[in-house]
PDB file of N, CA and C in Angstrom:
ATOM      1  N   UNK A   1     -48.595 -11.078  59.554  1.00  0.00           N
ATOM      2  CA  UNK A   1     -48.198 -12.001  58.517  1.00  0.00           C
ATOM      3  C   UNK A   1     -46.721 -11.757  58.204  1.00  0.00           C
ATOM      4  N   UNK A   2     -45.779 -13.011  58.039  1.00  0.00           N
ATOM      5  CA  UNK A   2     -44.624 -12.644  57.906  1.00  0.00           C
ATOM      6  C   UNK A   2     -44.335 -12.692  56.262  1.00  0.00           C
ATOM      7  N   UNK A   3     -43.973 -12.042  55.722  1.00  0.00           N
ATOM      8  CA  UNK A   3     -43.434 -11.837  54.041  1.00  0.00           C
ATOM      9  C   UNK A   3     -42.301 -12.166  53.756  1.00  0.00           C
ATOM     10  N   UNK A   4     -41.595 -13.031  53.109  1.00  0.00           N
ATOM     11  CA  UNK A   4     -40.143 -13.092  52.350  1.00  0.00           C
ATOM     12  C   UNK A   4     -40.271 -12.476  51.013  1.00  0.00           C
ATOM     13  N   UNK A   5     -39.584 -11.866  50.723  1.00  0.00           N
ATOM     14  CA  UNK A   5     -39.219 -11.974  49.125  1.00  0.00           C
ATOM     15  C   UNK A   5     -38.037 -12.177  48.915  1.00  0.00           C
ATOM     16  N   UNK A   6     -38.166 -13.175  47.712  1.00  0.00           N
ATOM     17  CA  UNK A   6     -36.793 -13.358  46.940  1.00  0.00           C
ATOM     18  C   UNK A   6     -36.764 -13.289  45.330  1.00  0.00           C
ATOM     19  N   UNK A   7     -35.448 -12.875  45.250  1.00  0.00           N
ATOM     20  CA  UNK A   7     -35.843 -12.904  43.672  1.00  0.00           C
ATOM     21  C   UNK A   7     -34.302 -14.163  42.911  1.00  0.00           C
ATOM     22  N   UNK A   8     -34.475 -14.464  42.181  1.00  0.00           N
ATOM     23  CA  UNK A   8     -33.534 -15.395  40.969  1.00  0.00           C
ATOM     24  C   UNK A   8     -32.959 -14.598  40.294  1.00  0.00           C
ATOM     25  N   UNK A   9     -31.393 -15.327  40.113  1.00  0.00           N
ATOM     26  CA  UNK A   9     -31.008 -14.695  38.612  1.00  0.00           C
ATOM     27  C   UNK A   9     -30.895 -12.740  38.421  1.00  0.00           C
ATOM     28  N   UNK A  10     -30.977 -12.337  39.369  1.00  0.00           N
ATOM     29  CA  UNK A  10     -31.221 -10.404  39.492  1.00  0.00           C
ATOM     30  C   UNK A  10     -31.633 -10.271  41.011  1.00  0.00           C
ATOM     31  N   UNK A  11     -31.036  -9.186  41.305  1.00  0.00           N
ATOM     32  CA  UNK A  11     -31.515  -8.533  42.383  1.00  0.00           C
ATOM     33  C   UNK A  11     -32.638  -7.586  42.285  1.00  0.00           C
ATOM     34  N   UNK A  12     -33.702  -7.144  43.285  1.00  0.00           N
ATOM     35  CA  UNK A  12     -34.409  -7.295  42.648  1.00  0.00           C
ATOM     36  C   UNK A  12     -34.694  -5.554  43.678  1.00  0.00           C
ATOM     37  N   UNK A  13     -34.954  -4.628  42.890  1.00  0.00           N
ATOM     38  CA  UNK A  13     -34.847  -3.074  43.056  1.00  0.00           C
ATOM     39  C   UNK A  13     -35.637  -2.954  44.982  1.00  0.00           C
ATOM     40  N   UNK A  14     -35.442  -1.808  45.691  1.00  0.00           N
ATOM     41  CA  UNK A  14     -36.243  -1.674  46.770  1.00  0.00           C
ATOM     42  C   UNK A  14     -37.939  -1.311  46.260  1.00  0.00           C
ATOM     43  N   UNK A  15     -37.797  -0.565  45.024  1.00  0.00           N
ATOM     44  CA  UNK A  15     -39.731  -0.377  44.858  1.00  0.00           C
ATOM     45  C   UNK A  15     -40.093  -1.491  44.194  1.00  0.00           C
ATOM     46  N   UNK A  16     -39.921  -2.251  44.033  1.00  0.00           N
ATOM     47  CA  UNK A  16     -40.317  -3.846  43.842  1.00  0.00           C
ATOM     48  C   UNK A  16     -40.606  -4.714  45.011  1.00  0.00           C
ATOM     49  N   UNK A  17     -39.906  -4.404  45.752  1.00  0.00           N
ATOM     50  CA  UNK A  17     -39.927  -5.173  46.833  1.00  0.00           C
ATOM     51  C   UNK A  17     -41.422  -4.505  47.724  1.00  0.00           C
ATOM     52  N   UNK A  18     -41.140  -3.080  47.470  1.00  0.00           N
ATOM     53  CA  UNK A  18     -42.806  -2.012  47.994  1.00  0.00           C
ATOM     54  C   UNK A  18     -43.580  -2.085  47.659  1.00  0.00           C
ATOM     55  N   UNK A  19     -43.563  -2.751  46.598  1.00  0.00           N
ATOM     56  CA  UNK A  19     -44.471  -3.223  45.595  1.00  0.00           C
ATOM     57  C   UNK A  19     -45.072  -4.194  46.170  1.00  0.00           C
ATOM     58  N   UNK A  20     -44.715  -5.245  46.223  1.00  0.00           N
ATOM     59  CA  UNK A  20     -44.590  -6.397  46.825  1.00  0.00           C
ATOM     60  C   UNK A  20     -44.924  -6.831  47.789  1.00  0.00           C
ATOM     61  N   UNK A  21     -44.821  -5.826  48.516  1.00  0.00           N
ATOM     62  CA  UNK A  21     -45.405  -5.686  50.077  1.00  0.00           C
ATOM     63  C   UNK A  21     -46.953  -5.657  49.709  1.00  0.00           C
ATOM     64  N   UNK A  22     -47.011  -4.202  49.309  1.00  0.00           N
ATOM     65  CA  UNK A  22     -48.451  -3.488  49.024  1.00  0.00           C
ATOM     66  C   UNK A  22     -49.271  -4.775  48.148  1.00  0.00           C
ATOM     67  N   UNK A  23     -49.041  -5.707  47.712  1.00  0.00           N
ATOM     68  CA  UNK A  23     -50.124  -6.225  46.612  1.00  0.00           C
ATOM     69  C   UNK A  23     -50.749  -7.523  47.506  1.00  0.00           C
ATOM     70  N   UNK A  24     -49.147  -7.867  48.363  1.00  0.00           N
ATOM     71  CA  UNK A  24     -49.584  -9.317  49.577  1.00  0.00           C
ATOM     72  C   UNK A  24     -50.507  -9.011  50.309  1.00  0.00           C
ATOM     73  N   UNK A  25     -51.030  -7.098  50.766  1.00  0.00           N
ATOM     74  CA  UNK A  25     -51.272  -6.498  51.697  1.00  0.00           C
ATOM     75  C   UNK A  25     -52.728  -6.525  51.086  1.00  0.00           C
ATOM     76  N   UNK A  26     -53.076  -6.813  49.943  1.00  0.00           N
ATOM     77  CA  UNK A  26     -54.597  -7.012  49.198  1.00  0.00           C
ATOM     78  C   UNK A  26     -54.899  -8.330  49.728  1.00  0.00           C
ATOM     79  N   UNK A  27     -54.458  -9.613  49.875  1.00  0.00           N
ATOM     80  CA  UNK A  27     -54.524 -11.007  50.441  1.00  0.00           C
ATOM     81  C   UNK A  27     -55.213 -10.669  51.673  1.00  0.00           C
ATOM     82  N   UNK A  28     -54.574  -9.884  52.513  1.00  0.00           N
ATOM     83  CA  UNK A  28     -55.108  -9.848  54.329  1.00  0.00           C
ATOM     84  C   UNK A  28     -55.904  -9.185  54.103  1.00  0.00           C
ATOM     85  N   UNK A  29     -56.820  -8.608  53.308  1.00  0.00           N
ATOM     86  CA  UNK A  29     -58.113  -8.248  53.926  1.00  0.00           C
ATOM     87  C   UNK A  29     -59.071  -9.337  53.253  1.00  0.00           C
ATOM     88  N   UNK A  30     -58.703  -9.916  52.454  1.00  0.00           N
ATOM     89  CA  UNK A  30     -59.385 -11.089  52.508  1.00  0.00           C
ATOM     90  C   UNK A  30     -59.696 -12.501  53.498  1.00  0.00           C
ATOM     91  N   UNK A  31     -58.227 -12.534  54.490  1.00  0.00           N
ATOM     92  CA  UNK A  31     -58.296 -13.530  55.190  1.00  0.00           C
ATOM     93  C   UNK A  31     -57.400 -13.403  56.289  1.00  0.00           C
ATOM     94  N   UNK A  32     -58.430 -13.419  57.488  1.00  0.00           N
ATOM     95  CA  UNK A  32     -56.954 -12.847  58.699  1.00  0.00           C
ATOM     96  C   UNK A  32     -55.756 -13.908  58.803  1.00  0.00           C
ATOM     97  N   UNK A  33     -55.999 -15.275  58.711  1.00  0.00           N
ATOM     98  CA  UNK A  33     -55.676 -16.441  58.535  1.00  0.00           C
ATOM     99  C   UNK A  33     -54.310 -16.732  58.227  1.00  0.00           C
ATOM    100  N   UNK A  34     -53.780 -15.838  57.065  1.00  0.00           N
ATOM    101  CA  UNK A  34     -52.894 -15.706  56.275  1.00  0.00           C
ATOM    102  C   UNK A  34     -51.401 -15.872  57.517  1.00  0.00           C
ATOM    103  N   UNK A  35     -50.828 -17.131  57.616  1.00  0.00           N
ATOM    104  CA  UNK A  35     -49.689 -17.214  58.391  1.00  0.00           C
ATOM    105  C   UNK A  35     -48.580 -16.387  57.834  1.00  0.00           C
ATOM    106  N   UNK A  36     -48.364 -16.919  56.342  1.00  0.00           N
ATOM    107  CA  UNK A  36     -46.779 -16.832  55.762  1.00  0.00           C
ATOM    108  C   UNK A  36     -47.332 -16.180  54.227  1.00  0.00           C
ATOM    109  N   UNK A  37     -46.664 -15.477  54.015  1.00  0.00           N
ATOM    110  CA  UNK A  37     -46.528 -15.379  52.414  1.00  0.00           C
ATOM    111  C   UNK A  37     -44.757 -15.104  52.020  1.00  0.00           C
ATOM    112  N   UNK A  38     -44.652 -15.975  50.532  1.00  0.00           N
ATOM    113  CA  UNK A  38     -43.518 -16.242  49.953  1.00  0.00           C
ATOM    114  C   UNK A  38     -43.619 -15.607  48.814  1.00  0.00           C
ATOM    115  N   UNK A  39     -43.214 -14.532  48.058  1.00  0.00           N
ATOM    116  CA  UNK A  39     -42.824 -14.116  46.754  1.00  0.00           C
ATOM    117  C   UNK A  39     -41.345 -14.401  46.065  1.00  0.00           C
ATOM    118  N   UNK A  40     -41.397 -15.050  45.457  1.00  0.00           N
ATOM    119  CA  UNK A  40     -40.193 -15.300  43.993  1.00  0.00           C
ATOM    120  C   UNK A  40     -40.694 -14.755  43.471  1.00  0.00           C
ATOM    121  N   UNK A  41     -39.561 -14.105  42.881  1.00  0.00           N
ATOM    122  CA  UNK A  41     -39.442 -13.816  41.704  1.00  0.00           C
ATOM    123  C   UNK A  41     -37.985 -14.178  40.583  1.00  0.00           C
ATOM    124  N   UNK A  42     -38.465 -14.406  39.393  1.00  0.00           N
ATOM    125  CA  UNK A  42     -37.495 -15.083  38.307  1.00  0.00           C
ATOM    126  C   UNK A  42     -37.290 -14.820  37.227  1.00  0.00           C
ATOM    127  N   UNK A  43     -35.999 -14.364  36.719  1.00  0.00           N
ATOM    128  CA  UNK A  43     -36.190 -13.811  35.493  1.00  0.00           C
ATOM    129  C   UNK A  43     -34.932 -14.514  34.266  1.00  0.00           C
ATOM    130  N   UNK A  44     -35.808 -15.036  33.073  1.00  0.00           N
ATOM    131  CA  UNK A  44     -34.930 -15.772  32.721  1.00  0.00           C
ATOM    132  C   UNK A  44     -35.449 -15.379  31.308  1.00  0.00           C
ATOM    133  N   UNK A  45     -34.224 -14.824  30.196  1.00  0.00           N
ATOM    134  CA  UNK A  45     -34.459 -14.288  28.953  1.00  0.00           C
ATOM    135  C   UNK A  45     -35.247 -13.225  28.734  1.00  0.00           C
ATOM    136  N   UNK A  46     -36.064 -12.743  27.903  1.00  0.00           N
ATOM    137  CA  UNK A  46     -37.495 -11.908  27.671  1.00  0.00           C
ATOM    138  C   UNK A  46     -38.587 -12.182  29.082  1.00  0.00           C
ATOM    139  N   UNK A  47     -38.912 -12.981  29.739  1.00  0.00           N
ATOM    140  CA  UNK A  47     -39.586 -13.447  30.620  1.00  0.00           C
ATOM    141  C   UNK A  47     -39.533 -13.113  31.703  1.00  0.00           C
ATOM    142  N   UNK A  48     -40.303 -12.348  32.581  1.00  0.00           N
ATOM    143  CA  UNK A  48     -40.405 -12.269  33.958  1.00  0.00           C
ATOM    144  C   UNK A  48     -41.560 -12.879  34.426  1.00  0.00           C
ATOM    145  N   UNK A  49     -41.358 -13.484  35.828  1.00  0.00           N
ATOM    146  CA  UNK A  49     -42.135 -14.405  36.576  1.00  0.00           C
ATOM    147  C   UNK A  49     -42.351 -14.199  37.732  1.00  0.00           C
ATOM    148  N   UNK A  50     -43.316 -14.438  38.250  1.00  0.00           N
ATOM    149  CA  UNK A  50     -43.678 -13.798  39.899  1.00  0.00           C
ATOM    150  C   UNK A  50     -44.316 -15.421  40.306  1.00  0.00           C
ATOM    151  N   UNK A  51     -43.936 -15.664  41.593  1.00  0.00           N
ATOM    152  CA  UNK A  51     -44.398 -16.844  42.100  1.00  0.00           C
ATOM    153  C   UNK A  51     -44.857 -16.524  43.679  1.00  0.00           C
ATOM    154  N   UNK A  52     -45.784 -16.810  43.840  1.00  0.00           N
ATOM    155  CA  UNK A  52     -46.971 -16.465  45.220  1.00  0.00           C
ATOM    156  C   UNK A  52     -47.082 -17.701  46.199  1.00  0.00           C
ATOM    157  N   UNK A  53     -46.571 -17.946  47.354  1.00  0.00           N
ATOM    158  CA  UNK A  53     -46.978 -18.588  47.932  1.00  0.00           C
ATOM    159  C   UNK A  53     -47.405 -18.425  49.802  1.00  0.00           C
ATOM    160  N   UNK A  54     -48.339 -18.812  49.701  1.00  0.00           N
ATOM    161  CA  UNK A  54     -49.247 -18.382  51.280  1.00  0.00           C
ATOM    162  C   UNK A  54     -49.616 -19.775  51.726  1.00  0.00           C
ATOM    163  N   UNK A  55     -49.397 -19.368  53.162  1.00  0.00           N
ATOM    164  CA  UNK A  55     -49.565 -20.617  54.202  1.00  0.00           C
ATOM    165  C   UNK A  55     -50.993 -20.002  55.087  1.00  0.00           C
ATOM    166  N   UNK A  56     -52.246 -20.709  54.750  1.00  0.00           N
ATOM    167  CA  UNK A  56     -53.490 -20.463  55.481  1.00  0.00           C
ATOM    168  C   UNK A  56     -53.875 -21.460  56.272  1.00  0.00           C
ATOM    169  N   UNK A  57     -53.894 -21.526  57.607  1.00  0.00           N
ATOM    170  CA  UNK A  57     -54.343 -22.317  58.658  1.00  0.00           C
ATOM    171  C   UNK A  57     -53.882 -24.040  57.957  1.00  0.00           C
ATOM    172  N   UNK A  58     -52.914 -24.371  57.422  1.00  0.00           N
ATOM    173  CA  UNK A  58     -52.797 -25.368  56.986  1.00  0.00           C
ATOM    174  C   UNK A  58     -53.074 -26.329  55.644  1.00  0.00           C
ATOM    175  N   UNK A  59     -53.265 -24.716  54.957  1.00  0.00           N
ATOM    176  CA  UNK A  59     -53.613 -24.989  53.534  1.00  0.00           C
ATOM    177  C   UNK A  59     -51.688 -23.833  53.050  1.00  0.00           C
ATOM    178  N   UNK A  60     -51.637 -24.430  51.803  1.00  0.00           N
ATOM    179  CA  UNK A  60     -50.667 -24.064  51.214  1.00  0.00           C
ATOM    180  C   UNK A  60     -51.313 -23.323  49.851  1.00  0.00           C
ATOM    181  N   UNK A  61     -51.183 -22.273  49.051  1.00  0.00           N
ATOM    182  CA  UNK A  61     -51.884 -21.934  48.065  1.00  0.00           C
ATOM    183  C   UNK A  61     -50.783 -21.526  47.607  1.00  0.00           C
ATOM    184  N   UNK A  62     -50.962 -21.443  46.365  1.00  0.00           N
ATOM    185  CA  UNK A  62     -49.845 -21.280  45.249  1.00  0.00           C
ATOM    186  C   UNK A  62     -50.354 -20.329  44.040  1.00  0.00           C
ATOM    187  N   UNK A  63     -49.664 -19.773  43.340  1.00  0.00           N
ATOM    188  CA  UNK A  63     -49.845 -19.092  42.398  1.00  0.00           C
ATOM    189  C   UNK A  63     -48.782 -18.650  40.856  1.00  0.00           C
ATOM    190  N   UNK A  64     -48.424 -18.492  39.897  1.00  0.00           N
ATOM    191  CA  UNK A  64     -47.361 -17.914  39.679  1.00  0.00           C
ATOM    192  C   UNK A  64     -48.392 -17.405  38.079  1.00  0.00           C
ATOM    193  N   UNK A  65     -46.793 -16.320  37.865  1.00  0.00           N
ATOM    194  CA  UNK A  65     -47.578 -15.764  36.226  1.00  0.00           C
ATOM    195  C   UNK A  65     -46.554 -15.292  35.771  1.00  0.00           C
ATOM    196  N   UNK A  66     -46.256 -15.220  34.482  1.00  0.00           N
ATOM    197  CA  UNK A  66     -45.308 -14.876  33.704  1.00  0.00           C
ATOM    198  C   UNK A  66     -45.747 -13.679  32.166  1.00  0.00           C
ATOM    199  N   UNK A  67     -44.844 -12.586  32.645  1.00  0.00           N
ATOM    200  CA  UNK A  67     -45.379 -12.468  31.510  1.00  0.00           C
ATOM    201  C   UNK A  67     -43.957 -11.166  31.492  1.00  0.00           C
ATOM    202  N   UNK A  68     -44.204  -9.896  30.713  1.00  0.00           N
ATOM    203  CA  UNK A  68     -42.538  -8.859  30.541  1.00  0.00           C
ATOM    204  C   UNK A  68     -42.532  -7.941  31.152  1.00  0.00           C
ATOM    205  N   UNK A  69     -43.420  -8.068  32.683  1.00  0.00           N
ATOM    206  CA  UNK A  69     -43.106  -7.020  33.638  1.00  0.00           C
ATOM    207  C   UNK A  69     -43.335  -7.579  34.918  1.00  0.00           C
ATOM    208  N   UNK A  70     -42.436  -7.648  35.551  1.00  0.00           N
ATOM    209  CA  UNK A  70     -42.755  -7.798  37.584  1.00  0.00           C
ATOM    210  C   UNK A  70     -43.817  -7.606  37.762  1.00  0.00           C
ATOM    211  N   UNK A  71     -44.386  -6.471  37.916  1.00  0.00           N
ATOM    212  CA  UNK A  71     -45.677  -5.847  38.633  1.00  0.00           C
ATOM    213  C   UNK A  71     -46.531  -6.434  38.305  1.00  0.00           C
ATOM    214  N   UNK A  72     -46.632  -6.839  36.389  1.00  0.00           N
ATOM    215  CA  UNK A  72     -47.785  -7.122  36.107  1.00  0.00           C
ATOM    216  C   UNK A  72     -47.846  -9.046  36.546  1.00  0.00           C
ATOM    217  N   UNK A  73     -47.079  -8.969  36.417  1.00  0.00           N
ATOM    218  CA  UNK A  73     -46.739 -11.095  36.809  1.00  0.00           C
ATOM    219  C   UNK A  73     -47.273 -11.070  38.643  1.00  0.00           C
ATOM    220  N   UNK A  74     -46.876 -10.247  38.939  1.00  0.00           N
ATOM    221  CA  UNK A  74     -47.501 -10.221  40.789  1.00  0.00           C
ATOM    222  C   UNK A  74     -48.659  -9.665  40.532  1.00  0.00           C
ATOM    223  N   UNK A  75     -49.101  -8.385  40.157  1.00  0.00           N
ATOM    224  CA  UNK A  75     -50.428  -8.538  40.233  1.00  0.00           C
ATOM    225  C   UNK A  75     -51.449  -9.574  39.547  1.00  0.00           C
ATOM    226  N   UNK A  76     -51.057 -10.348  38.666  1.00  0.00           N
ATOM    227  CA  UNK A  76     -52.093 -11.093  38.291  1.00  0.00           C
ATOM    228  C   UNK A  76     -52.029 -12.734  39.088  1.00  0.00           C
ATOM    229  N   UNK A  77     -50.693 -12.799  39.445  1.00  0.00           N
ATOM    230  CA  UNK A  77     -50.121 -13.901  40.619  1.00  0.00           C
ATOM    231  C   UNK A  77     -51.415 -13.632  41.616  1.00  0.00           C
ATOM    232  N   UNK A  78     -51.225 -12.508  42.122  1.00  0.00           N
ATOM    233  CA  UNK A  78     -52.363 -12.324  43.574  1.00  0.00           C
ATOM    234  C   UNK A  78     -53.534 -11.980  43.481  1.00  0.00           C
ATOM    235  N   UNK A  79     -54.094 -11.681  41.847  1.00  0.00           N
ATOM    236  CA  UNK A  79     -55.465 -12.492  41.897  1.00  0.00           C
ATOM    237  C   UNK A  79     -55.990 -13.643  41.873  1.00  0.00           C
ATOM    238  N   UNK A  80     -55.341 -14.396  41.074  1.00  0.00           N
ATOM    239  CA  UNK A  80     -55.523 -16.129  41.157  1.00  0.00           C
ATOM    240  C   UNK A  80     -55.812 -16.384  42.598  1.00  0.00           C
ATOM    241  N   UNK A  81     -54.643 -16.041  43.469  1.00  0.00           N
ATOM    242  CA  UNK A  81     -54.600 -16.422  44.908  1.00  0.00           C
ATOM    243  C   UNK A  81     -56.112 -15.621  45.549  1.00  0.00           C
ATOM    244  N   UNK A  82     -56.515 -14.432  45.453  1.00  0.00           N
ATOM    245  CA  UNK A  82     -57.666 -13.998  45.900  1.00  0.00           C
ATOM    246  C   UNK A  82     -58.823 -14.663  44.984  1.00  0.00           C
ATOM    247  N   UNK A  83     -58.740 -15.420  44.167  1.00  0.00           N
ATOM    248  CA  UNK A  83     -60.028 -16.246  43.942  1.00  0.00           C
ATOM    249  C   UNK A  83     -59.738 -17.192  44.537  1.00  0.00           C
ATOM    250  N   UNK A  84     -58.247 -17.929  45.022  1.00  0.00           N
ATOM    251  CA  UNK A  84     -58.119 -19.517  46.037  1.00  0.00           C
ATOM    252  C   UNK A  84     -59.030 -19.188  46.963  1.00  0.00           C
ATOM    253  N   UNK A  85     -57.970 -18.151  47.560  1.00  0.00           N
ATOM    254  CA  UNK A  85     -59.179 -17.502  49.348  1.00  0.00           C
ATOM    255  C   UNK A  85     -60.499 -17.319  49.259  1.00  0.00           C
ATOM    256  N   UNK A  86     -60.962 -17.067  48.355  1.00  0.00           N
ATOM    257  CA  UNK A  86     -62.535 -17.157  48.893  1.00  0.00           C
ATOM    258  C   UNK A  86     -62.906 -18.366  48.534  1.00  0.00           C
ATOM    259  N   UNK A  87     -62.689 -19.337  47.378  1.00  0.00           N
ATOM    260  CA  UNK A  87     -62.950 -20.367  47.225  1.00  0.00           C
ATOM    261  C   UNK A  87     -62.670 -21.545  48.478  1.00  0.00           C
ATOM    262  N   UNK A  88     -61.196 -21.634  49.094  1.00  0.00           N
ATOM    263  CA  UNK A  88     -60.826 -22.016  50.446  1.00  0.00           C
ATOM    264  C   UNK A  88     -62.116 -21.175  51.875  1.00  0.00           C
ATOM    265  N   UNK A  89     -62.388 -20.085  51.885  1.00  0.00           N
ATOM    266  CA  UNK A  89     -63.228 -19.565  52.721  1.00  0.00           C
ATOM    267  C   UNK A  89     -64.318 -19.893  52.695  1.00  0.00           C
ATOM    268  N   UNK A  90     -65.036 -20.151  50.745  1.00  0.00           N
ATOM    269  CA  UNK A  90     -66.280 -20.456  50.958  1.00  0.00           C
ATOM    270  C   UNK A  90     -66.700 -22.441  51.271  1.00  0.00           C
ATOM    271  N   UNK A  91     -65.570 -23.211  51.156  1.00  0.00           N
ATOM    272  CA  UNK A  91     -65.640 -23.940  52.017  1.00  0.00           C
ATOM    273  C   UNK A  91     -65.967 -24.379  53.210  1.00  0.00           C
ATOM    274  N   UNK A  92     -64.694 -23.453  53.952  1.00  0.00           N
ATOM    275  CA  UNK A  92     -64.702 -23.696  55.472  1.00  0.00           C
ATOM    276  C   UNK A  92     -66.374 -23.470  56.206  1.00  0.00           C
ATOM    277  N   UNK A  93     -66.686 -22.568  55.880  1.00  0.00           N
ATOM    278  CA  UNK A  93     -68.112 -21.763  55.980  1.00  0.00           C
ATOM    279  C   UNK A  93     -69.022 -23.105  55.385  1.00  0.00           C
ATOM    280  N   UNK A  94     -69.611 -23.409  54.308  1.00  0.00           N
ATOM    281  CA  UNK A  94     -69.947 -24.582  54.486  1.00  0.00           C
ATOM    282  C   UNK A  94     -69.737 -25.876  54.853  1.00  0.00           C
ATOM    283  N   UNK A  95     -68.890 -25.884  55.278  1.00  0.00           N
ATOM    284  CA  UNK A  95     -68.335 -26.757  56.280  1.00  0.00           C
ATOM    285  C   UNK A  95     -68.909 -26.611  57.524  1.00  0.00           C
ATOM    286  N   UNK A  96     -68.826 -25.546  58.070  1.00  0.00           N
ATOM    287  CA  UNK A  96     -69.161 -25.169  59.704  1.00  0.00           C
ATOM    288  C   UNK A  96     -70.760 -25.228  59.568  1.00  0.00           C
ATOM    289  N   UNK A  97     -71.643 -25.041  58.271  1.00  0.00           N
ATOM    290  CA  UNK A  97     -73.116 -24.929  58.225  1.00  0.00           C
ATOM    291  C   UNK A  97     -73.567 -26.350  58.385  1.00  0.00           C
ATOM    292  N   UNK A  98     -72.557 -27.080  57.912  1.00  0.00           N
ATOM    293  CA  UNK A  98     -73.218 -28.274  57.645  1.00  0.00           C
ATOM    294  C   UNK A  98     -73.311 -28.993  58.862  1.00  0.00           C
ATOM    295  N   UNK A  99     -72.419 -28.791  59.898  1.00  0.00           N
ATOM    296  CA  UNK A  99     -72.029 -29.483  60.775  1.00  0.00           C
ATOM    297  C   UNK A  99     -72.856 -28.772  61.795  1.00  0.00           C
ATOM    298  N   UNK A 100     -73.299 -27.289  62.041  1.00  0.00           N
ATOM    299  CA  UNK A 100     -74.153 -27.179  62.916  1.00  0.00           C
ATOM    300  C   UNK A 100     -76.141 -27.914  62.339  1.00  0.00           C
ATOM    301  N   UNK A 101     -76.024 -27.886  61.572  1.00  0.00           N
ATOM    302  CA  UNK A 101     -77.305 -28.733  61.187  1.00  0.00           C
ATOM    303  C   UNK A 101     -77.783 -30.286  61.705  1.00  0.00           C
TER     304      UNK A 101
END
Protein backbone atom coordinates (compact mmCIF):
# COMPACT_ATOMS: atom_id res chain seq x y z
CA UNK A 1 0.00 0.00 0.00
CA UNK A 2 1.40 3.28 -0.93
CA UNK A 3 0.95 6.15 1.99
CA UNK A 4 1.30 10.01 1.48
CA UNK A 5 1.19 12.23 4.23
CA UNK A 6 0.72 15.74 4.20
CA UNK A 7 0.16 18.20 6.53
CA UNK A 8 -1.36 22.25 6.14
CA UNK A 9 -0.43 25.32 7.60
CA UNK A 10 2.75 23.38 9.92
CA UNK A 11 5.11 20.96 9.24
CA UNK A 12 4.37 18.22 10.63
CA UNK A 13 7.16 16.40 13.29
CA UNK A 14 8.91 12.80 12.01
CA UNK A 15 6.91 10.83 15.11
CA UNK A 16 3.76 11.99 13.64
CA UNK A 17 4.39 10.98 10.57
CA UNK A 18 5.36 7.17 12.63
CA UNK A 19 2.50 7.62 13.91
CA UNK A 20 0.82 7.77 10.96
CA UNK A 21 2.24 5.08 9.38
CA UNK A 22 1.48 2.70 12.38
CA UNK A 23 -2.42 3.60 12.65
CA UNK A 24 -2.90 3.24 8.37
CA UNK A 25 -1.05 -0.10 9.23
CA UNK A 26 -4.45 -1.07 11.48
CA UNK A 27 -6.58 -0.54 7.91
CA UNK A 28 -4.43 -3.55 6.14
CA UNK A 29 -5.29 -6.09 8.27
CA UNK A 30 -8.59 -5.42 7.68
CA UNK A 31 -8.44 -5.39 3.89
CA UNK A 32 -5.65 -6.56 1.56
CA UNK A 33 -7.41 -4.43 -1.06
CA UNK A 34 -6.26 -1.22 0.28
CA UNK A 35 -4.48 0.47 -3.02
CA UNK A 36 -3.66 4.09 -1.69
CA UNK A 37 -3.99 5.76 1.55
CA UNK A 38 -3.88 9.72 1.90
CA UNK A 39 -3.43 11.45 5.37
CA UNK A 40 -3.89 15.39 5.82
CA UNK A 41 -3.44 16.83 8.21
CA UNK A 42 -4.65 20.64 9.22
CA UNK A 43 -4.24 22.86 11.70
CA UNK A 44 -6.05 25.99 11.98
CA UNK A 45 -6.41 28.06 15.48
CA UNK A 46 -7.14 25.76 18.75
CA UNK A 47 -8.13 22.93 16.20
CA UNK A 48 -6.35 20.05 14.89
CA UNK A 49 -7.67 17.87 12.08
CA UNK A 50 -6.71 14.61 10.57
CA UNK A 51 -8.24 13.70 7.18
CA UNK A 52 -8.13 9.84 5.93
CA UNK A 53 -8.39 8.92 2.63
CA UNK A 54 -8.12 5.21 1.02
CA UNK A 55 -8.55 3.96 -2.43
CA UNK A 56 -10.20 0.18 -2.20
CA UNK A 57 -10.57 -1.74 -5.43
CA UNK A 58 -12.46 1.31 -6.72
CA UNK A 59 -14.20 2.54 -3.85
CA UNK A 60 -12.85 5.84 -2.38
CA UNK A 61 -13.50 6.07 1.55
CA UNK A 62 -13.09 9.05 3.42
CA UNK A 63 -12.85 10.03 6.87
CA UNK A 64 -11.77 13.13 8.91
CA UNK A 65 -11.95 14.30 12.81
CA UNK A 66 -11.12 17.21 14.58
CA UNK A 67 -10.48 17.69 17.74
CA UNK A 68 -6.78 19.36 20.10
CA UNK A 69 -4.51 16.61 19.33
CA UNK A 70 -3.10 14.86 15.97
CA UNK A 71 -3.04 11.44 17.30
CA UNK A 72 -6.25 11.65 18.75
CA UNK A 73 -8.03 13.22 15.32
CA UNK A 74 -6.14 10.11 13.34
CA UNK A 75 -6.96 7.69 15.61
CA UNK A 76 -10.53 8.28 15.68
CA UNK A 77 -10.26 9.29 11.66
CA UNK A 78 -9.21 5.42 11.25
CA UNK A 79 -11.88 4.05 13.10
CA UNK A 80 -14.71 5.50 11.19
CA UNK A 81 -12.73 4.16 8.15
CA UNK A 82 -12.45 0.53 9.87
CA UNK A 83 -16.23 0.50 10.34
CA UNK A 84 -16.41 1.74 6.19
CA UNK A 85 -14.21 -1.56 5.52
CA UNK A 86 -16.15 -3.98 6.93
CA UNK A 87 -19.31 -2.39 6.04
CA UNK A 88 -17.77 -2.11 2.15
CA UNK A 89 -16.52 -5.97 2.83
CA UNK A 90 -19.69 -7.05 4.25
CA UNK A 91 -21.22 -6.13 1.01
CA UNK A 92 -18.99 -7.45 -1.47
CA UNK A 93 -19.46 -10.93 0.35
CA UNK A 94 -23.11 -10.64 -0.03
CA UNK A 95 -22.86 -9.79 -3.15
CA UNK A 96 -20.77 -12.84 -4.25
CA UNK A 97 -23.58 -15.10 -2.04
CA UNK A 98 -26.17 -13.86 -3.86
CA UNK A 99 -24.92 -14.37 -7.15
CA UNK A 100 -23.66 -17.91 -6.54
CA UNK A 101 -27.33 -18.88 -5.57
Amino acid sequence: MRTKIASLHFKASDTLKEFAESEVQRLVKLSDDILSCEVEFSYAKNTKQAHVHISVNGSILNASETTDDFQKSLSLAVDKLEIQLKKLKGKKIAKRTATEE
